[in-house]
Protein backbone atom coordinates (compact mmCIF):
# COMPACT_ATOMS: atom_id res chain seq x y z
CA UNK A 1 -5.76 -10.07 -70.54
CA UNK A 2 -2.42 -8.87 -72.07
CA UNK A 3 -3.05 -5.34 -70.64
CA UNK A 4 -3.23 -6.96 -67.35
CA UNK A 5 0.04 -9.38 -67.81
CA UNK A 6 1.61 -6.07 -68.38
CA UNK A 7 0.49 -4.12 -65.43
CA UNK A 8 1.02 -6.98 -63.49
CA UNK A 9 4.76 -7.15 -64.36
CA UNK A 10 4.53 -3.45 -62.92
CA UNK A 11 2.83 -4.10 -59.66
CA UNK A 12 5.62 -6.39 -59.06
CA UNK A 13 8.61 -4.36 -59.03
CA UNK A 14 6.64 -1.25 -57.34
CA UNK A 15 5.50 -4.09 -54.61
CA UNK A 16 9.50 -5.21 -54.84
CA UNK A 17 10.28 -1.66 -53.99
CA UNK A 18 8.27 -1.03 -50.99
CA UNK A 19 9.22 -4.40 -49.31
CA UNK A 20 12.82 -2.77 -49.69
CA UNK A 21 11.77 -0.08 -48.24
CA UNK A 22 10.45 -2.06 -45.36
CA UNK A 23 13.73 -3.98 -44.53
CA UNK A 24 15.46 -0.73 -45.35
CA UNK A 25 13.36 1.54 -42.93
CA UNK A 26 14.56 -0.72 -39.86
CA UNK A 27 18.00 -1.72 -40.74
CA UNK A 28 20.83 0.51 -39.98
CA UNK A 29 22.40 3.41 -42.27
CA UNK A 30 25.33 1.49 -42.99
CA UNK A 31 23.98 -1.41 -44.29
CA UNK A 32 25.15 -2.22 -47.64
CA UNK A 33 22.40 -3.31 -49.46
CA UNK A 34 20.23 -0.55 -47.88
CA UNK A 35 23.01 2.28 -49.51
CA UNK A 36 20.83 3.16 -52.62
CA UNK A 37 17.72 3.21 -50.45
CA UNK A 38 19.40 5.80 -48.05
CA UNK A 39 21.39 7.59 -50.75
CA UNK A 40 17.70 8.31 -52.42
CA UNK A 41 15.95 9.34 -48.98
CA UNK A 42 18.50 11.71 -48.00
CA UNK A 43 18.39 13.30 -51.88
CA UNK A 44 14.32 13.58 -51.65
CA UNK A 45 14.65 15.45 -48.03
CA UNK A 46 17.49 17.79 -50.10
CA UNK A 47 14.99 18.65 -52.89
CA UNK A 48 11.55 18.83 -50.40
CA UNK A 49 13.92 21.31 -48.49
CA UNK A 50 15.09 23.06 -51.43
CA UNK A 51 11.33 23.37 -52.70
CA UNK A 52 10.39 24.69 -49.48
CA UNK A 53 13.43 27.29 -48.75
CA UNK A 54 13.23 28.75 -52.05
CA UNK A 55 9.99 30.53 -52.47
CA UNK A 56 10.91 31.73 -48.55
CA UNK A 57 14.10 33.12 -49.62
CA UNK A 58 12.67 34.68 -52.69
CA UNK A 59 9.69 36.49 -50.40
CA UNK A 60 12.30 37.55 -48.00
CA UNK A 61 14.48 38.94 -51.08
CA UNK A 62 11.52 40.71 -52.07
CA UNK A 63 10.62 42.55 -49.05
CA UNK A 64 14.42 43.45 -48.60
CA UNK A 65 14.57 44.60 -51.38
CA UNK A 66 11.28 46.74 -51.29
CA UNK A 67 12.51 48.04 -48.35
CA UNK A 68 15.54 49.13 -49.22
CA UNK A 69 13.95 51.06 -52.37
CA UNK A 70 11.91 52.70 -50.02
CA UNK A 71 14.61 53.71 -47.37
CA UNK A 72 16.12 55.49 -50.26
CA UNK A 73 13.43 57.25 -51.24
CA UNK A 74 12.88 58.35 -48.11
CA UNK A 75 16.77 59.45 -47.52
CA UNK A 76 16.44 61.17 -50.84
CA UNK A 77 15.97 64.97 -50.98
CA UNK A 78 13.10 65.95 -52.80
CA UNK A 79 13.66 69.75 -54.32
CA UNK A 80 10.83 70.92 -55.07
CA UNK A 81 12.02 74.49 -56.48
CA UNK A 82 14.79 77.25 -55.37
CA UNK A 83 14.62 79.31 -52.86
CA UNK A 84 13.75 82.11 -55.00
CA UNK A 85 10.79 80.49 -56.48
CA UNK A 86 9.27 79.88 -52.92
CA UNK A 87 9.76 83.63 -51.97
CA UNK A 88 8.00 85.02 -54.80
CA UNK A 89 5.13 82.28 -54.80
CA UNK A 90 4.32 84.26 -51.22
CA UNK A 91 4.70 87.59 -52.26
CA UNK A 92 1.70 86.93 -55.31
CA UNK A 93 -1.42 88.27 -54.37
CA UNK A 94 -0.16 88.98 -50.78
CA UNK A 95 -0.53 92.83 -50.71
CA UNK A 96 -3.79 93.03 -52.33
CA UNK A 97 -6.57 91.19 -49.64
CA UNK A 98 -9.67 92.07 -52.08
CA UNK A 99 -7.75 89.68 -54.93
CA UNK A 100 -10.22 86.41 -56.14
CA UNK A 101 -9.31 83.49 -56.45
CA UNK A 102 -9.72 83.85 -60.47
CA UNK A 103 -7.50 86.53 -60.34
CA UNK A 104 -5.16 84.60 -58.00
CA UNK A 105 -4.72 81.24 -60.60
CA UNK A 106 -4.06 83.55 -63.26
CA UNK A 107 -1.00 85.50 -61.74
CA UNK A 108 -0.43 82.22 -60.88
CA UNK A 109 -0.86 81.05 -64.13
CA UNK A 110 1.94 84.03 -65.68
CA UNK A 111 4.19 83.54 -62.97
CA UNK A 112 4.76 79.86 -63.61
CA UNK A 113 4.70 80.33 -67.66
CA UNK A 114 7.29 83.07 -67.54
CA UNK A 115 9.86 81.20 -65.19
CA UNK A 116 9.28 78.16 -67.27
CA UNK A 117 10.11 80.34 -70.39
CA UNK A 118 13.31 81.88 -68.78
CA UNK A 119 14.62 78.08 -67.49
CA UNK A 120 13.91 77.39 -71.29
């Protein structure tokens, strides 16, 4: 029975409350003893808004932002090696037709070694 008493001293002010809110909900703004009620509304719709605009701001950041990583690496030039390189990569194995393709990785293979060695 004392658990109830308790709870029951509870129920009263949360019943208290929505009857304020009651007369509050059909008086006017400017109603003086309606201020707090009002003040509290208008601080609730803040924070719903906030809790809603954030997490659309921060996708909208995020796609932004992916898109502007991607713009650069799209803008960027990509070297892939010197001029040099490319002309000799075609002249390997051009002037023999009968070469394999065995034979062909392993020029390849010395080419690439050797100008490693020499950047080295």
């Amino acid at each position: 029975m004392k658990a109830i008493e308790i709870l029951q001293q509870y129920w009263d002010v949360v019943n208290q409350f929505f009857v304020h809110a009651q007369y509050c909900a059909v008086k006017d703004v400017r109603t003086p003893e309606c201020h707090d009620f009002w003040t509290a509304v208008m601080y609730t719709c803040f924070g719903v808004a906030a809790l809603l605009a954030i997490p659309t701001v921060a996708a909208v950041v995020k796609e932004r932002l992916a898109l502007y990583r991607s713009r650069q690496t799209l803008d960027s030039p990509t070297v892939i090696a010197d001029e040099i390189s490319i002309e000799k990569a075609k002249t390997i194995g051009a002037a023999d037709p009968d070469i394999t393709h065995e034979e062909y990785a392993t020029m390849i293979r010395e080419y690439t070694s050797s100008h490693s060695a020499a950047r080295v």
